[in-house]
Structure formats: C-alpha cells, structure tokens
Protein backbone atom coordinates (compact mmCIF):
# COMPACT_ATOMS: atom_id res chain seq x y z
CA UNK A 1 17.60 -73.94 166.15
CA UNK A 2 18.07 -73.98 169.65
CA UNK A 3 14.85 -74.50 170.46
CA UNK A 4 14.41 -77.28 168.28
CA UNK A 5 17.02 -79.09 169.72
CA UNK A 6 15.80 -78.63 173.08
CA UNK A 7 12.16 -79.88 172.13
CA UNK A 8 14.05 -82.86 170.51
CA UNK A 9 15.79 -83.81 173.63
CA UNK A 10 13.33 -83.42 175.89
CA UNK A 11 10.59 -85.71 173.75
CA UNK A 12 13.24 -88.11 173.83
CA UNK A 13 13.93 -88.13 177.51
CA UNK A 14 10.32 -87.90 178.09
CA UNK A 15 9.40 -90.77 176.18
CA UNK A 16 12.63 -93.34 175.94
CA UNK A 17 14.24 -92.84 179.17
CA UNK A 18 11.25 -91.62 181.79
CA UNK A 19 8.59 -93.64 179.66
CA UNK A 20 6.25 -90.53 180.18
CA UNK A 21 5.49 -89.39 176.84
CA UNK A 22 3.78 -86.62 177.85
CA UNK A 23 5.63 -85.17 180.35
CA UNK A 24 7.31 -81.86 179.07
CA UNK A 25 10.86 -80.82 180.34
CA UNK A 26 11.91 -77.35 181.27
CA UNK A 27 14.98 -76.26 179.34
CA UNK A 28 16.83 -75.21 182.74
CA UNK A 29 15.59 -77.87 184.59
CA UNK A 30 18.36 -79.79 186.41
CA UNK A 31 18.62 -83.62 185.02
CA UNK A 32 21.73 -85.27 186.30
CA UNK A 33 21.93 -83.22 189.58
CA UNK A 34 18.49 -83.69 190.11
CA UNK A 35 18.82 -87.54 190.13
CA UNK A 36 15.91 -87.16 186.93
CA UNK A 37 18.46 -89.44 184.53
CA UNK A 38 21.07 -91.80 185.66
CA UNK A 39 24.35 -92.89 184.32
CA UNK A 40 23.02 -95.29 182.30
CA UNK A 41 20.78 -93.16 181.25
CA UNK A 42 23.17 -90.91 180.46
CA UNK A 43 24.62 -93.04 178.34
CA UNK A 44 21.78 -93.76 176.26
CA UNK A 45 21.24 -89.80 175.73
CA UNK A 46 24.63 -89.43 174.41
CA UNK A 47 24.34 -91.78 171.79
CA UNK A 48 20.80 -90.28 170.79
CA UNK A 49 22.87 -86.95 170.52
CA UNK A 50 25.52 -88.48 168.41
CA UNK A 51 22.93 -90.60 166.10
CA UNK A 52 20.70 -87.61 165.75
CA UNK A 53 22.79 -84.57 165.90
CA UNK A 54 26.15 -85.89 164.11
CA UNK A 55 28.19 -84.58 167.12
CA UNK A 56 31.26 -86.31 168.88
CA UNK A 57 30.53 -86.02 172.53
CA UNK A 58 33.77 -87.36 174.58
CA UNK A 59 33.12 -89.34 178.10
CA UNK A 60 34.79 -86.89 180.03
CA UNK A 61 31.68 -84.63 179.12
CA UNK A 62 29.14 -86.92 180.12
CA UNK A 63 28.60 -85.01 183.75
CA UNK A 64 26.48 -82.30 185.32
CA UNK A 65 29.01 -79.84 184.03
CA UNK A 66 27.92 -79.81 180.60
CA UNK A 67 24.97 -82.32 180.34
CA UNK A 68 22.78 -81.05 183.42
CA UNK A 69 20.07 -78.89 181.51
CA UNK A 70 19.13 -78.95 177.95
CA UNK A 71 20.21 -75.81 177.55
CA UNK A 72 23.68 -76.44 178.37
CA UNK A 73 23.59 -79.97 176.05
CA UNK A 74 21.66 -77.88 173.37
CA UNK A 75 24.43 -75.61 173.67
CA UNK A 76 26.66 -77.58 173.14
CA UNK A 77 25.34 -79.44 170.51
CA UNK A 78 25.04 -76.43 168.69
CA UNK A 79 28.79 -75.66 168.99
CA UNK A 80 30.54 -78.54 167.18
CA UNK A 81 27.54 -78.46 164.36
C-alpha cells in the first residue's frame, strides 16, 4: 500500500505541479526543503490527498515537518486511513 501511494503522489507531482510527466520522484527525496514545490503548490497537493485518499489533512501540517518526502506524506496518509 505504501508504495502505491507513493507512486500516486509522485505521478501527480510529476505531471500537475512540475508539468514533467516523466520525471520520476525518489520517495526520500526532499520537496518542500528542497524548494522542488512551493506553497501554492503545496496547497494544491493537499487537496489531491484529501480528494484521492479521503484523509483530513489540517494546515498546521502543511510544512516540511510532515509533507517534505513522500514517505513521510505516504505515511501519513496511511495513518488516518
């Protein structure tokens, strides 16, 4: 499952928000920190999570705390399934 969601998000960053559809992302690769994806950007990812996933994701999580990898945002997306 995990993997699943990571290949998910990372088509979906690839191709909506970096508009490189065949770029591949590396599940520990640094997004946020990295300058990769943007606040707005951010925002737009979230609500693909929500829409996609059926999770709640609260604004105070929307940071390089818990959103910087996949991992970490497949990780949590697989706790509050």
């Amino acid at each position: 499952m995990h993997d699943e969601i990571v290949q998910q998000l990372s088509a979906q960053i690839a191709t909506a928000i970096l508009k490189q559809p065949g770029k591949t992302l590396k599940p520990d690769q640094p997004l946020i920190s990295s300058g990769l994806i943007d606040s707005f950007s951010l925002v737009d990812l979230a609500l693909f999570v929500e829409d996609t996933f059926g999770v709640h994701l609260d604004d105070a999580e929307l940071n390089s705390d818990t959103f910087d990898t996949l991992d970490q945002l497949a990780a949590l997306i697989e706790s509050r399934q």
